[in-house]
Protein backbone atom coordinates (compact mmCIF):
# COMPACT_ATOMS: atom_id res chain seq x y z
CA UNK A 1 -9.02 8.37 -24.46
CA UNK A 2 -8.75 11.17 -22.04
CA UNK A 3 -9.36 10.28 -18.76
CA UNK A 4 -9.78 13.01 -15.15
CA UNK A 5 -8.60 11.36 -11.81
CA UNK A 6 -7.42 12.42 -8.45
CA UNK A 7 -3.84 11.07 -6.94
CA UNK A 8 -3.07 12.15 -3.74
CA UNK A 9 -5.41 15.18 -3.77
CA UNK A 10 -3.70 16.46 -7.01
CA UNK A 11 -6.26 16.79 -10.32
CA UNK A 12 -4.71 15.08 -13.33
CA UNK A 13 -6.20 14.95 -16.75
CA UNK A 14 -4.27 12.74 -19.38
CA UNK A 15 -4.61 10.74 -22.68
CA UNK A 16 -4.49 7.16 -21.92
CA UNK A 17 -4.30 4.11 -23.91
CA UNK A 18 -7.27 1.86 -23.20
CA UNK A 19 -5.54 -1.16 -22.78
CA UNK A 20 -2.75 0.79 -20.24
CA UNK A 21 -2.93 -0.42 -16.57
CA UNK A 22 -3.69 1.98 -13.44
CA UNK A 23 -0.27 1.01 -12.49
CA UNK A 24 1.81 1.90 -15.61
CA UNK A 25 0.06 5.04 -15.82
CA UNK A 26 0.50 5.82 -12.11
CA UNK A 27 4.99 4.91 -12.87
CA UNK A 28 5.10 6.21 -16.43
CA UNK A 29 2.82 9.17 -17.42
CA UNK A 30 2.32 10.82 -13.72
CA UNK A 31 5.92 9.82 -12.06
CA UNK A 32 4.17 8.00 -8.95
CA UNK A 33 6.81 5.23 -8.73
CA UNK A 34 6.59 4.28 -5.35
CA UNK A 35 3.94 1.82 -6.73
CA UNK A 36 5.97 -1.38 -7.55
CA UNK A 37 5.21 -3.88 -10.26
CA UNK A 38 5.51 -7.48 -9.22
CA UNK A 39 3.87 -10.27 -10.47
CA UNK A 40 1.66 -8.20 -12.82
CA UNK A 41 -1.70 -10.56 -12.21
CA UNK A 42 -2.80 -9.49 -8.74
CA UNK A 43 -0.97 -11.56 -6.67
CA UNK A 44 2.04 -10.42 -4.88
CA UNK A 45 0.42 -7.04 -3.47
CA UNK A 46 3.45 -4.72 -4.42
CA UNK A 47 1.31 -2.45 -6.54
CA UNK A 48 -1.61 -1.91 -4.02
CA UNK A 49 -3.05 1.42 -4.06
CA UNK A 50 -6.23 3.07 -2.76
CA UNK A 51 -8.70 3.32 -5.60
CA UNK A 52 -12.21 5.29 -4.13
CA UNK A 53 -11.08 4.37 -0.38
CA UNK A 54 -10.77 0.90 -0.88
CA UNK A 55 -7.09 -1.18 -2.26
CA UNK A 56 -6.90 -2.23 -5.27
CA UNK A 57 -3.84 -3.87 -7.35
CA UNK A 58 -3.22 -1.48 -9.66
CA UNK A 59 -1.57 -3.97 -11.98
CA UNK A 60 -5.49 -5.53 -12.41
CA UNK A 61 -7.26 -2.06 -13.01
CA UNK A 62 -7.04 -0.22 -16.15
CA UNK A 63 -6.46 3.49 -16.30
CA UNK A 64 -10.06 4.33 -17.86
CA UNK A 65 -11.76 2.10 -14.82
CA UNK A 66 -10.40 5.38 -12.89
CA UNK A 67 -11.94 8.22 -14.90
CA UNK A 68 -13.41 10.26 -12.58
CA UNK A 69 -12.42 8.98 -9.51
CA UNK A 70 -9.73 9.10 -6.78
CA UNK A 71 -6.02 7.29 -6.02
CA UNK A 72 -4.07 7.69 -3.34
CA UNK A 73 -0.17 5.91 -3.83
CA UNK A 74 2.41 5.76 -1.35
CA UNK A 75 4.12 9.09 -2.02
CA UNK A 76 0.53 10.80 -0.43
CA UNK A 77 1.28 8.87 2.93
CA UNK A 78 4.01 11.74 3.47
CA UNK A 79 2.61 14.77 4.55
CA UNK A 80 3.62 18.24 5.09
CA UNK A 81 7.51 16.41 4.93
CA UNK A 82 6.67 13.45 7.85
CA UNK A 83 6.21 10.12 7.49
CA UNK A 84 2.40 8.61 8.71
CA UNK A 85 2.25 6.78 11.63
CA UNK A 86 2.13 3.35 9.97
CA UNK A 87 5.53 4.18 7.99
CA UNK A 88 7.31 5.47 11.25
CA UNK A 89 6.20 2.06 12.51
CA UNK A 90 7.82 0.26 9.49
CA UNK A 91 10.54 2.32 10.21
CA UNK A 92 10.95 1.81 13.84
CA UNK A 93 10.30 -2.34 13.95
CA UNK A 94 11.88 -2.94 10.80
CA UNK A 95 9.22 -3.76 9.01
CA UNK A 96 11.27 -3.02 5.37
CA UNK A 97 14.18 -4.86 4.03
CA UNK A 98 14.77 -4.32 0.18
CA UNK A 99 11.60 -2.49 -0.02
CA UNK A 100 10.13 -3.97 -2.82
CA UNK A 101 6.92 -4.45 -1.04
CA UNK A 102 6.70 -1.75 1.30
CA UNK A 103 4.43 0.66 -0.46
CA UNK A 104 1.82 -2.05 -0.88
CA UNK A 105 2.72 -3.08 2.43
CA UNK A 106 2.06 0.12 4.24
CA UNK A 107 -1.33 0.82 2.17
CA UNK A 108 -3.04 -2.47 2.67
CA UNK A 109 -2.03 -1.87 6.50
CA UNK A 110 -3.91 1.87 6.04
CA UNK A 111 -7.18 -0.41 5.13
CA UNK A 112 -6.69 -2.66 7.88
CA UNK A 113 -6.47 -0.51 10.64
CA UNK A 114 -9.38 1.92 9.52
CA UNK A 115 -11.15 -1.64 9.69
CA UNK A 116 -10.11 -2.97 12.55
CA UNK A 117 -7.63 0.00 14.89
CA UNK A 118 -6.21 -3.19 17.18
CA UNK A 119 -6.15 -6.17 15.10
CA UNK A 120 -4.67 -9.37 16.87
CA UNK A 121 -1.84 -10.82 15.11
CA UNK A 122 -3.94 -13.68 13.02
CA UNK A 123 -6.21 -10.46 12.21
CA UNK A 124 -2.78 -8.97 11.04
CA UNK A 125 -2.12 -11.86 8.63
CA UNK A 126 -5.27 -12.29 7.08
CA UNK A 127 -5.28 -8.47 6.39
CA UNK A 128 -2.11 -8.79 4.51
CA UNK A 129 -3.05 -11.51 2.75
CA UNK A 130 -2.29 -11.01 -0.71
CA UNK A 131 1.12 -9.11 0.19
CA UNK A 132 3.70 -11.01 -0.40
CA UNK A 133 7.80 -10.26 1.53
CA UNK A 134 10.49 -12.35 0.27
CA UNK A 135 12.73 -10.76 2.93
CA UNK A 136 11.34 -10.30 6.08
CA UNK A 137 9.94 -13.41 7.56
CA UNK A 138 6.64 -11.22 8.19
CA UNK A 139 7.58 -10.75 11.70
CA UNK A 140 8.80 -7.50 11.70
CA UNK A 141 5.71 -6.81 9.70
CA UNK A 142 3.21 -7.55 12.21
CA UNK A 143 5.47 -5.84 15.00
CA UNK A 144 5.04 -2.99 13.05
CA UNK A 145 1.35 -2.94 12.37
CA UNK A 146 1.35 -3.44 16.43
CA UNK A 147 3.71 -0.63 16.96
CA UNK A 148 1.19 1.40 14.68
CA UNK A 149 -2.26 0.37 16.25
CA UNK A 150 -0.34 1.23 19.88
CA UNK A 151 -0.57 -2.40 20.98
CA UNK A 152 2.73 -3.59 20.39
CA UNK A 153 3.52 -5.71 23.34
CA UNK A 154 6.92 -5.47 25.01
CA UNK A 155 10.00 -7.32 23.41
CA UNK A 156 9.94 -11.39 23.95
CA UNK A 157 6.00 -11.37 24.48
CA UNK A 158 4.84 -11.47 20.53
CA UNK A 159 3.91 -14.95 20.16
CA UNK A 160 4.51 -16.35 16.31
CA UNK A 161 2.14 -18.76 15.06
């Protein structure tokens, strides 16, 4: 089937199997590998993607649900050669590790700061919800998504639950 969709403001128009997952044709036919594969059944958050402004697990969406509409992956976060602000604040806190889920990280962050620009720190957790780190102890997460929504409170006052 041929299918029409936007990722990251580029038009793409492409033969797709019908049974072929957003996120397998985002990695294999258009190159976009920045979206990871993890527990391919919607779970772990590492291939979370906008899909028509909202995220989406790409491993739980099929490439024809996206005829016609719009994606945005972690490679459109760059632009014009800089990092966004949310990825300098990954960057800065050390909000990454391995890296594994960083992309879906950083995306599902996107959503919850257009919701909610200064999200407390439980608002921080249940907004990542879904996202799962094996490396970072989440802390350096949620200094991050502080650092990005300008609230992060000086060093020794982030209380952990």
């Amino acid at each position: 089937m041929k299918i029409q969709l936007t990722v990251n403001g580029s038009r793409y128009e492409k033969d797709v199997e019908e049974n072929r997952t957003l996120l397998r044709f985002l990695r294999e036919d258009l190159g976009f590998t920045g979206t990871k594969e993890g527990c391919g059944a919607g779970e772990c958050g590492a291939c979370t993607v906008f899909f028509n402004g909202k995220t989406v697990n790409a491993c739980m969406v099929l490439a024809v649900e996206a005829d016609g509409g719009s994606v945005e992956t972690i490679e459109g976060e760059v632009k014009d050669g800089k990092f966004s602000v949310i990825q300098e604040a990954f960057d800065r806190n050390h909000g990454l590790q391995c890296g594994f889920c960083t992309a879906g990280m950083i995306l599902s962050v996107k959503e919850l700061l257009h919701r909610n620009p200064k999200p407390t720190e439980d608002q921080i957790k249940d907004g990542l919800e879904g996202n799962f780190c094996r490396c970072t102890g989440y802390t350096q997460i949620i200094e991050s998504v502080l650092d990005a929504s300008g609230q992060l409170p000086k060093k020794g006052e982030l209380h952990h639950a």
